[in-house]
N, C-alpha and C. Protein backbone atom coordinates (compact mmCIF):
# COMPACT_ATOMS: atom_id res chain seq x y z
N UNK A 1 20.69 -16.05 22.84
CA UNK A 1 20.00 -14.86 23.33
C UNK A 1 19.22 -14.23 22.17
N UNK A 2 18.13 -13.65 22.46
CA UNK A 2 17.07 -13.17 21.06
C UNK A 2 17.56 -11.77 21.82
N UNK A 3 17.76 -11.51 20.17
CA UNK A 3 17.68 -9.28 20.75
C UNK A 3 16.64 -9.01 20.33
N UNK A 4 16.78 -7.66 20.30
CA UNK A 4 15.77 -6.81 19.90
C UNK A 4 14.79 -7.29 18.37
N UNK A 5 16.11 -7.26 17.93
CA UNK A 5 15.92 -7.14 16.42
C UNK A 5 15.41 -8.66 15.83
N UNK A 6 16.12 -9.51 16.58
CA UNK A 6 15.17 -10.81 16.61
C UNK A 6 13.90 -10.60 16.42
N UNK A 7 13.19 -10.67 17.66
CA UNK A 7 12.04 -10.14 17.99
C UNK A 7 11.28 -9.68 17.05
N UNK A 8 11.95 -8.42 16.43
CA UNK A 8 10.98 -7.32 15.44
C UNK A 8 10.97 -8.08 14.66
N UNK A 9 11.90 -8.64 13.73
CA UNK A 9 11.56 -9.69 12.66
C UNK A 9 10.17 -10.75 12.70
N UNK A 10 11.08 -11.49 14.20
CA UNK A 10 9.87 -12.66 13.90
C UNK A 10 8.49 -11.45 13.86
N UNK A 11 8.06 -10.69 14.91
CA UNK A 11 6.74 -10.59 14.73
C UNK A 11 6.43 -9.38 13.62
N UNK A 12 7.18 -8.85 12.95
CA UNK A 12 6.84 -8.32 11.22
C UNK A 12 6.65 -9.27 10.64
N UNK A 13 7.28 -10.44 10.64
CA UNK A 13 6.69 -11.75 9.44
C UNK A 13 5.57 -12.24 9.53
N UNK A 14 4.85 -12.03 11.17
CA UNK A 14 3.70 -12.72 11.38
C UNK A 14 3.01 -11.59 11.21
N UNK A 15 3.13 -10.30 11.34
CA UNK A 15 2.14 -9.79 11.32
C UNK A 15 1.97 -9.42 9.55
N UNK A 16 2.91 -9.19 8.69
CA UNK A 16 2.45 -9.63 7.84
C UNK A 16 1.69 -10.49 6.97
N UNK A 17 2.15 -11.65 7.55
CA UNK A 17 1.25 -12.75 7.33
C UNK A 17 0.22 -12.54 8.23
N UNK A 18 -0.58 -11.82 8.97
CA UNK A 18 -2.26 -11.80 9.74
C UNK A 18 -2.83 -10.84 8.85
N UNK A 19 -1.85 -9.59 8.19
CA UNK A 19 -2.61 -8.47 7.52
C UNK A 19 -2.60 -9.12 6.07
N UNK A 20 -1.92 -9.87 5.18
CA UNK A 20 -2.15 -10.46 3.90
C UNK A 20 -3.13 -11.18 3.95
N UNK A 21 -3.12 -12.38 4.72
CA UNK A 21 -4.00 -13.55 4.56
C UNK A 21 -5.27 -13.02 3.92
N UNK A 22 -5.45 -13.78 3.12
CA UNK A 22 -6.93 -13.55 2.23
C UNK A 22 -8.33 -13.64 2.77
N UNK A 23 -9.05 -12.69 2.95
CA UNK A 23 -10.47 -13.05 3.44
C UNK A 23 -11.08 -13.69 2.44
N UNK A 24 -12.41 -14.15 3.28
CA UNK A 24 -13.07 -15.28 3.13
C UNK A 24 -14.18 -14.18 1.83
N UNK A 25 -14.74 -15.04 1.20
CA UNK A 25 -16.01 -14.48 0.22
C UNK A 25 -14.95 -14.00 -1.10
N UNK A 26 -16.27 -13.24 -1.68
CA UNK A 26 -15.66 -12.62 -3.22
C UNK A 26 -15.46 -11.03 -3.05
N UNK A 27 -14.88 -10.77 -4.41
CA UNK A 27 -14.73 -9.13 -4.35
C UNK A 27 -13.30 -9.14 -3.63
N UNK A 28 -12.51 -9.56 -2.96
CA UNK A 28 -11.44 -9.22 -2.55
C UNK A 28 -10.10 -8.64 -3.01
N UNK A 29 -9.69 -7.59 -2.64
CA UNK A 29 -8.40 -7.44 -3.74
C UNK A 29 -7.05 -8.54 -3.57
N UNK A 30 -6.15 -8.77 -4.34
CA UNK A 30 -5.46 -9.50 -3.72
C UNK A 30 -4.22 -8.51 -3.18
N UNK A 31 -2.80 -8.58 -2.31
CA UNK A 31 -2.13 -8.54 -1.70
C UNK A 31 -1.10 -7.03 -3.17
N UNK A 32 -1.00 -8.00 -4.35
CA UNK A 32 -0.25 -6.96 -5.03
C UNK A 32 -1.24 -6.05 -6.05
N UNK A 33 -2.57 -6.41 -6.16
CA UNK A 33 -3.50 -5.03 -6.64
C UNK A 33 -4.14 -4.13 -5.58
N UNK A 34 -3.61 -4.89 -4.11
CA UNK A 34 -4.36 -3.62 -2.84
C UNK A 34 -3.42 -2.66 -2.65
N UNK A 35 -1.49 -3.01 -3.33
CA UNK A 35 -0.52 -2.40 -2.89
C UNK A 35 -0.48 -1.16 -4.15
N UNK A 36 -0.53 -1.88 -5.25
CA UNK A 36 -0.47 -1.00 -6.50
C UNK A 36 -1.44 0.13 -6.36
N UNK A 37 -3.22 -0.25 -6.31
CA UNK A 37 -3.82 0.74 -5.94
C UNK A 37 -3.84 1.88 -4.83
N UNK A 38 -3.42 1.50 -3.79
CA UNK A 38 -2.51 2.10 -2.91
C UNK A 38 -1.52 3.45 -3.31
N UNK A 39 -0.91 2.78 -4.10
CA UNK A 39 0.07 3.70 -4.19
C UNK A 39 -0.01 4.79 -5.54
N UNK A 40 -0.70 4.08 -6.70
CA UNK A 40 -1.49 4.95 -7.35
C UNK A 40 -2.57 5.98 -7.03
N UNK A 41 -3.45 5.51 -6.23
CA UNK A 41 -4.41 6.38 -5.16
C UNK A 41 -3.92 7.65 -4.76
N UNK A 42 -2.55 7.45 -4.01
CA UNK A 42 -1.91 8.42 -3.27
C UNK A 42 -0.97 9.38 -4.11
N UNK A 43 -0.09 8.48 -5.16
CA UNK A 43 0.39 9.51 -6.01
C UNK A 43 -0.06 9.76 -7.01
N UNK A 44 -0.71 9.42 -7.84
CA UNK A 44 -1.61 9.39 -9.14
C UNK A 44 -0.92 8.93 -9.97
N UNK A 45 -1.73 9.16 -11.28
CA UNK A 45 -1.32 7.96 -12.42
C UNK A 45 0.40 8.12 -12.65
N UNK A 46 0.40 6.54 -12.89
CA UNK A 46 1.89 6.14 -12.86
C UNK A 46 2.19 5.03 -14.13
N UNK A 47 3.41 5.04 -14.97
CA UNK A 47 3.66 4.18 -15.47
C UNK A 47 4.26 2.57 -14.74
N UNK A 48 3.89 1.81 -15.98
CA UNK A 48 5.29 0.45 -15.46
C UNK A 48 6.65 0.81 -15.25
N UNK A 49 7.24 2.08 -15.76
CA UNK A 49 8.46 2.31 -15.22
C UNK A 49 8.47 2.55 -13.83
N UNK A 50 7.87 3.92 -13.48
CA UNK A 50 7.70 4.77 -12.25
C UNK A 50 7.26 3.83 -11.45
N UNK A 51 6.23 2.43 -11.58
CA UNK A 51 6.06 1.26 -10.70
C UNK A 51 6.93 0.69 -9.93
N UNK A 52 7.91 0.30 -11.49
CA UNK A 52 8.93 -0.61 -10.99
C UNK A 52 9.83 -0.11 -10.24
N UNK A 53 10.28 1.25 -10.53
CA UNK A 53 11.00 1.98 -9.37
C UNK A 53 10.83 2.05 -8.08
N UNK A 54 9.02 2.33 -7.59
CA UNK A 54 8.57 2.31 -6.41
C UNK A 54 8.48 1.11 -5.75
N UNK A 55 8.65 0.08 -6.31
CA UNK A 55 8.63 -0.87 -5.47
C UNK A 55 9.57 -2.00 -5.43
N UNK A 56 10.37 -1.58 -6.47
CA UNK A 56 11.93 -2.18 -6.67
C UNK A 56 11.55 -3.29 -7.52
N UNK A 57 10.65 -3.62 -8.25
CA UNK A 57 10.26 -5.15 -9.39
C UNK A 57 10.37 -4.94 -10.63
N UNK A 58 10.99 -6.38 -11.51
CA UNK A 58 11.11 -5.95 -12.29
C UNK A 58 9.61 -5.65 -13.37
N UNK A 59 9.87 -5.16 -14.76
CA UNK A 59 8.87 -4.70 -15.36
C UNK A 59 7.90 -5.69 -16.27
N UNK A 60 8.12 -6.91 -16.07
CA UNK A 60 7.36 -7.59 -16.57
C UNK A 60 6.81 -8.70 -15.59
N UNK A 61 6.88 -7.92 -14.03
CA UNK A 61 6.08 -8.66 -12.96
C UNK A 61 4.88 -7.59 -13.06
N UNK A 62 5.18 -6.21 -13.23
CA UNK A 62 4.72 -5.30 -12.85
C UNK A 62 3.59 -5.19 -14.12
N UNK A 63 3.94 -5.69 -15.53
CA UNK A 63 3.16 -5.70 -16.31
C UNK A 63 1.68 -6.95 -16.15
N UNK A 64 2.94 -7.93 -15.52
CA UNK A 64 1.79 -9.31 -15.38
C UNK A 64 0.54 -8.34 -14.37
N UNK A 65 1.12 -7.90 -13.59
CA UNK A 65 -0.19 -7.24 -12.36
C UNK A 65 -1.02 -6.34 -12.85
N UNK A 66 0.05 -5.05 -13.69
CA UNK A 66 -0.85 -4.50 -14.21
C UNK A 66 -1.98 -4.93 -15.19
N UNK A 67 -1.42 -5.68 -15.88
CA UNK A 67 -2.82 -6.26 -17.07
C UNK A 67 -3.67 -7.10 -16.17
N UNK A 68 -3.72 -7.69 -15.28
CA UNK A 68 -4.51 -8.11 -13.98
C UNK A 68 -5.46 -7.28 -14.08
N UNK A 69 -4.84 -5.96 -13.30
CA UNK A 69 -5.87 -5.12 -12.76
C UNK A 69 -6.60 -4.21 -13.78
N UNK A 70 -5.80 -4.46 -15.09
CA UNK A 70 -7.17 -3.83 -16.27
C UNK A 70 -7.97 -4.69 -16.82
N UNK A 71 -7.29 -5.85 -16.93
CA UNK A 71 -9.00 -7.01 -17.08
C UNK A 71 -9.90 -7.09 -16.41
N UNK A 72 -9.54 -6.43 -14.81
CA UNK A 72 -10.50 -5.96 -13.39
C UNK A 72 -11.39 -5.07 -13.60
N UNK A 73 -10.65 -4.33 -14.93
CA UNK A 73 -11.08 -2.94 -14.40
C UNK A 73 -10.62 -1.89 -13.35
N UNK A 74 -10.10 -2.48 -13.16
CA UNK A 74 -9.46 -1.67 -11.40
C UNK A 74 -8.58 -0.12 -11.86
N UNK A 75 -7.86 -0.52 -12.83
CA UNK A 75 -7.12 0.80 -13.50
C UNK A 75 -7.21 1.09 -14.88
N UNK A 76 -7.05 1.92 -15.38
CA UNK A 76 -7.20 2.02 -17.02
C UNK A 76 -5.64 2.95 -17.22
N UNK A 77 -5.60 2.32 -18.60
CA UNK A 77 -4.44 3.32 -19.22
C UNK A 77 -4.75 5.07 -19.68
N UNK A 78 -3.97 5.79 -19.89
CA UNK A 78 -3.94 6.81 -20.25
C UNK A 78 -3.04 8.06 -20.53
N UNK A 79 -3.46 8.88 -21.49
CA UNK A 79 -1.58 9.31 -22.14
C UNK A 79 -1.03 9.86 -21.13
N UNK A 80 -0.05 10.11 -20.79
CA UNK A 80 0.54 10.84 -19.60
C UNK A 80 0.45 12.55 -19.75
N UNK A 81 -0.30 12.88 -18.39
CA UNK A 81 -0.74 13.89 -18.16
C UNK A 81 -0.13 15.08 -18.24
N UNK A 82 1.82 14.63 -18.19
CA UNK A 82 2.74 15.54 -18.12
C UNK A 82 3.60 15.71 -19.68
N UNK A 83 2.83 15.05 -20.53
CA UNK A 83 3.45 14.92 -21.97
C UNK A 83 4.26 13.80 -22.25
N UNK A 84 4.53 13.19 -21.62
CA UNK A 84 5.59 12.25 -21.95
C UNK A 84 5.22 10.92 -22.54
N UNK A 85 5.82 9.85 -22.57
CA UNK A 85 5.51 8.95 -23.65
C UNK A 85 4.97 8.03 -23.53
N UNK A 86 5.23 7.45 -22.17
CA UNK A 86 4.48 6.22 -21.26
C UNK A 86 3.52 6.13 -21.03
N UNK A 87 2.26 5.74 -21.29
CA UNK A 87 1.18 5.78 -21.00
C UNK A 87 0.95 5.59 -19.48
N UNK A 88 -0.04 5.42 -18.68
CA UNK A 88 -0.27 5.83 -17.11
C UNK A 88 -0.99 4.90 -16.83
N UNK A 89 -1.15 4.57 -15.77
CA UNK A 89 -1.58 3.54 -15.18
C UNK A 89 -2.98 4.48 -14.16
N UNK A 90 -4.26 4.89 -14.54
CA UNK A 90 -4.93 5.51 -13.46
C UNK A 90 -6.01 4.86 -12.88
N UNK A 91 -6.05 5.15 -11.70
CA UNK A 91 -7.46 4.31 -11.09
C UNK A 91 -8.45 4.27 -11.17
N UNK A 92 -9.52 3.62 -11.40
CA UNK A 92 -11.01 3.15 -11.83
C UNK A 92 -11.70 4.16 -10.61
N UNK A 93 -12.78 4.70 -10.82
CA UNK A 93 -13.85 4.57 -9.70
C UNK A 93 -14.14 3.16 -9.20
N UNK A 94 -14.45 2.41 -10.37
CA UNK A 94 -14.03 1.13 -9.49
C UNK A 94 -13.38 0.46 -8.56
N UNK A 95 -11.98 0.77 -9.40
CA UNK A 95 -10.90 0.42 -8.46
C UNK A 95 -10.85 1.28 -7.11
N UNK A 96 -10.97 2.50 -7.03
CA UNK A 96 -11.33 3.08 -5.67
C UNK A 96 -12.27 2.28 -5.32
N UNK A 97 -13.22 2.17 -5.55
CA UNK A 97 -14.43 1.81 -4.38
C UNK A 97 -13.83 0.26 -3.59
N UNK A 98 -13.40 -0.14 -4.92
CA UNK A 98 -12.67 -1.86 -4.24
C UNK A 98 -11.35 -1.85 -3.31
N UNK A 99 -10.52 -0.29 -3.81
CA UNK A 99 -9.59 -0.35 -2.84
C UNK A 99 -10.17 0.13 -1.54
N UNK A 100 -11.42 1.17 -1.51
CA UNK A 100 -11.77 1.95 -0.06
C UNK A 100 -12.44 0.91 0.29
N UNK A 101 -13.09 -0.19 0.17
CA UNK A 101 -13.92 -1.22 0.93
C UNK A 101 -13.16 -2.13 1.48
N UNK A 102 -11.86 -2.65 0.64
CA UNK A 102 -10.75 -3.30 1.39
C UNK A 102 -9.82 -2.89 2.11
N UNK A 103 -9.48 -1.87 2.11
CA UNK A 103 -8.80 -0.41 3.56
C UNK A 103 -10.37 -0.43 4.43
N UNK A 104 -11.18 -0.26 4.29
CA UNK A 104 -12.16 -0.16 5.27
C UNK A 104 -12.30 -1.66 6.20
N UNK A 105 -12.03 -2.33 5.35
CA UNK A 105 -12.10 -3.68 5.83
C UNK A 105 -11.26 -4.18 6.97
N UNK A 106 -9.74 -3.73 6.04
CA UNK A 106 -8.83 -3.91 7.11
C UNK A 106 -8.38 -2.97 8.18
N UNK A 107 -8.65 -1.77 7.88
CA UNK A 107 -8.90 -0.60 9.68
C UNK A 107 -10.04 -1.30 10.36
N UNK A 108 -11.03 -2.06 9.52
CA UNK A 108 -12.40 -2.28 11.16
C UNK A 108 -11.73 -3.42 11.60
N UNK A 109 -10.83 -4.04 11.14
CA UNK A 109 -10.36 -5.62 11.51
C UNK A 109 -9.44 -5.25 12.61
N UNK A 110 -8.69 -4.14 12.37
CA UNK A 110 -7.45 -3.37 13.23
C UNK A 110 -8.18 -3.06 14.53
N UNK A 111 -9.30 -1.98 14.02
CA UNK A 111 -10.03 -1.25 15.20
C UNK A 111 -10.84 -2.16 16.30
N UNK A 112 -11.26 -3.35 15.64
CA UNK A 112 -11.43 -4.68 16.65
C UNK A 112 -10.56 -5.45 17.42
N UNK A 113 -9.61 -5.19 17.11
CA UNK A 113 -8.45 -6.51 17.72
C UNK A 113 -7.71 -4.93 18.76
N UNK A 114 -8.23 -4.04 18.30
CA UNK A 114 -6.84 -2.92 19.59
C UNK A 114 -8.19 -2.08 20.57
N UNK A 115 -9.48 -2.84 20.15
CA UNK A 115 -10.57 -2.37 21.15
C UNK A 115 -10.44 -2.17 22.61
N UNK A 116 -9.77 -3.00 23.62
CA UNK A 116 -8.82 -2.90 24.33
C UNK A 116 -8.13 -2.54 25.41
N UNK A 117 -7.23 -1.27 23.95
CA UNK A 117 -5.99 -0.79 24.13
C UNK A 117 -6.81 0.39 24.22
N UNK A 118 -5.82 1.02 25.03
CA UNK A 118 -6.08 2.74 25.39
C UNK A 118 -5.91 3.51 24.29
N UNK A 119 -6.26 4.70 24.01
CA UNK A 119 -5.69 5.79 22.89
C UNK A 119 -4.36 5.90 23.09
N UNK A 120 -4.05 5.98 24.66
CA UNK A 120 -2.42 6.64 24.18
C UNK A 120 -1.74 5.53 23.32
N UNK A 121 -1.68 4.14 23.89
CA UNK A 121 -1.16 2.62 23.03
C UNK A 121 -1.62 2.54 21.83
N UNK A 122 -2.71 2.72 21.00
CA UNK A 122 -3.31 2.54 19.94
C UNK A 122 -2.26 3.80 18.97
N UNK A 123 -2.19 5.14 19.33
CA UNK A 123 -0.87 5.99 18.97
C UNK A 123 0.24 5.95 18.92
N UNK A 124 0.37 5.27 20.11
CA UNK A 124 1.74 4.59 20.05
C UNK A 124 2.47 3.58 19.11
N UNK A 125 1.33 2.72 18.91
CA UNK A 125 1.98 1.83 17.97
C UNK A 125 1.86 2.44 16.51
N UNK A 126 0.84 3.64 16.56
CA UNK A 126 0.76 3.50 14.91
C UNK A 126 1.80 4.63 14.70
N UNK A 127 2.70 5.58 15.83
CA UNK A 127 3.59 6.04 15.37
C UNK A 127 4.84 5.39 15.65
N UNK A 128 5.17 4.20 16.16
CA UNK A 128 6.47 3.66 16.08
C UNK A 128 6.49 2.90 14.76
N UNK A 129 4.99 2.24 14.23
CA UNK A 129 5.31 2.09 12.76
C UNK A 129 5.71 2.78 11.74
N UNK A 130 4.88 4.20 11.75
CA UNK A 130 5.08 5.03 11.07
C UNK A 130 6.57 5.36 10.42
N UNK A 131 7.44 5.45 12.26
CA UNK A 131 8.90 5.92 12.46
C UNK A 131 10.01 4.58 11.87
N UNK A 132 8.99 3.07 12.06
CA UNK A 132 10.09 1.96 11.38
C UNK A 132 9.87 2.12 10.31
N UNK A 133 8.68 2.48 9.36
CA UNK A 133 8.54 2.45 7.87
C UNK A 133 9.30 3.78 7.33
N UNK A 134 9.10 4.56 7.90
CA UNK A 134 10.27 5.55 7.13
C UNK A 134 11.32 5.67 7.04
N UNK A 135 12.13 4.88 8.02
CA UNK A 135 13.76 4.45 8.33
C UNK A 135 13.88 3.88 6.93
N UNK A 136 13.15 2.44 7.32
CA UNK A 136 13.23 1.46 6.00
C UNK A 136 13.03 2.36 4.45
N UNK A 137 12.31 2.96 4.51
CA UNK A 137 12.27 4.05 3.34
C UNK A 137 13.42 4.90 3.46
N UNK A 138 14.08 5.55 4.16
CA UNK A 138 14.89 5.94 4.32
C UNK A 138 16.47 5.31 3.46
N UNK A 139 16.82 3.83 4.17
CA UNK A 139 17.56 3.17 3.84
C UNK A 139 17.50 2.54 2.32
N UNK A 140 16.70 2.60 1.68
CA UNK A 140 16.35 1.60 0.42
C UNK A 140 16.07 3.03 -0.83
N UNK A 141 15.77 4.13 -0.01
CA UNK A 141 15.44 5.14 -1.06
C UNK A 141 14.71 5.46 -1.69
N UNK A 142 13.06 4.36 -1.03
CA UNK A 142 12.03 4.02 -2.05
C UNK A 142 10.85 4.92 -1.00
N UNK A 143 10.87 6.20 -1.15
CA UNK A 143 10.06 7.10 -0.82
C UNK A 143 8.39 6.04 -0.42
N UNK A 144 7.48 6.37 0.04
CA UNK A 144 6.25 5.93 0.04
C UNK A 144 4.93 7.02 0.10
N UNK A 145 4.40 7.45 -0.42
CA UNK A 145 3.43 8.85 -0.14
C UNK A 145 2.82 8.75 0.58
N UNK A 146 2.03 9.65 1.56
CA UNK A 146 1.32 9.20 2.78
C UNK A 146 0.05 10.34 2.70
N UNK A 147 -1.30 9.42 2.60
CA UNK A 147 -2.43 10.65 2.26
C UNK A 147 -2.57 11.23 3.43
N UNK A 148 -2.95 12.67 2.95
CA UNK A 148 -2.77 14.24 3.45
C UNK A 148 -4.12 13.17 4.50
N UNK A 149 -3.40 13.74 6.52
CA UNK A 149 -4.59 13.29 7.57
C UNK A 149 -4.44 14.44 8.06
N UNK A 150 -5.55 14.64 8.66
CA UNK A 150 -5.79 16.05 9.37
C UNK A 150 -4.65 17.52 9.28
N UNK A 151 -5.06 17.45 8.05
CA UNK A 151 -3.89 19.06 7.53
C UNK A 151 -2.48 19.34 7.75
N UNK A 152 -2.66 17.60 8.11
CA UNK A 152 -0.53 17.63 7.48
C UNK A 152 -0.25 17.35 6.40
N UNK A 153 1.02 17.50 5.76
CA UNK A 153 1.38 17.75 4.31
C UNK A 153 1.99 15.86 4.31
N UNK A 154 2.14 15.82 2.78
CA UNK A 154 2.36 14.60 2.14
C UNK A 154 3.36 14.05 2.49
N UNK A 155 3.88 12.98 3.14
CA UNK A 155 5.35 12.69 3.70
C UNK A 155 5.63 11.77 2.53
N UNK A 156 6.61 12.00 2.03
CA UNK A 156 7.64 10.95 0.31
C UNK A 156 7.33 11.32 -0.72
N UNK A 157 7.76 10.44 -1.80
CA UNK A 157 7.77 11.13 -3.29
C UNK A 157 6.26 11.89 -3.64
């Protein structure tokens, strides 16, 4: 018998795998500099420590990516804003424009495939995700920040 939870699995793995898969052409970010910028974007500059915390890796995966994304250009270092000792990890105008063209990319890819679906369903699903990703945040302890949408306040660290 498949339960519920069956179910959710198999199709989180696939739908992960439909939202990773790499598009076609150049300029693309890959999978762990669309996540990093992401999350730098939303909370601002961050060290390899404060990284590795947010996403549970260790610090010399987090270094391999980060020096990635400064040979990109995508982020630059800088002293930490709050005094402390770690230098910061902050985002490029570059790196914005490459992260907002690849979020733009993947909402028009979204907004095509749920063309469709009614508003109320199109809400629906994006708040039962909302409600599974914060559980999971919930359970693991690994806060996620969520940019300020129509004059609600910041949900996580």
């Amino acid at each position: 018998m498949t339960t519920a939870a069956d179910r959710i699995e198999f199709e989180t793995m696939l739908l992960t795998r439909h939202l990773t898969h790499p598009r076609r052409g150049t300029g693309h970010l890959d999978n762990s500099a669309y996540l990093l910028l992401s999350r730098i974007s939303t909370q601002g500059p961050m060290s390899v420590g404060e990284l590795s915390e947010a996403f549970g890796l260790d610090t010399s995966t987090l270094s391999r990516q980060t020096t990635a994304m400064l040979n990109s250009r995508l982020v630059q270092r800088i002293p930490d804003p709050d005094g402390g000792m770690a230098r910061k990890f902050l985002i490029t105008n570059e790196g914005r424009a490459r992260l907002e063209e690849e979020r733009a990319g993947k909402a028009g890819g979204i907004a095509n495939l749920l063309a469709t679906w009614d508003d109320d369903d199109r809400t629906t699903l994006a708040n039962l995700l909302e409600r599974f990703n914060l559980e999971i945040e919930q359970h693991t302890g690994r806060e996620w920040p969520r940019p300020v949408a129509h004059g609600e306040a910041v949900r996580g660290a």
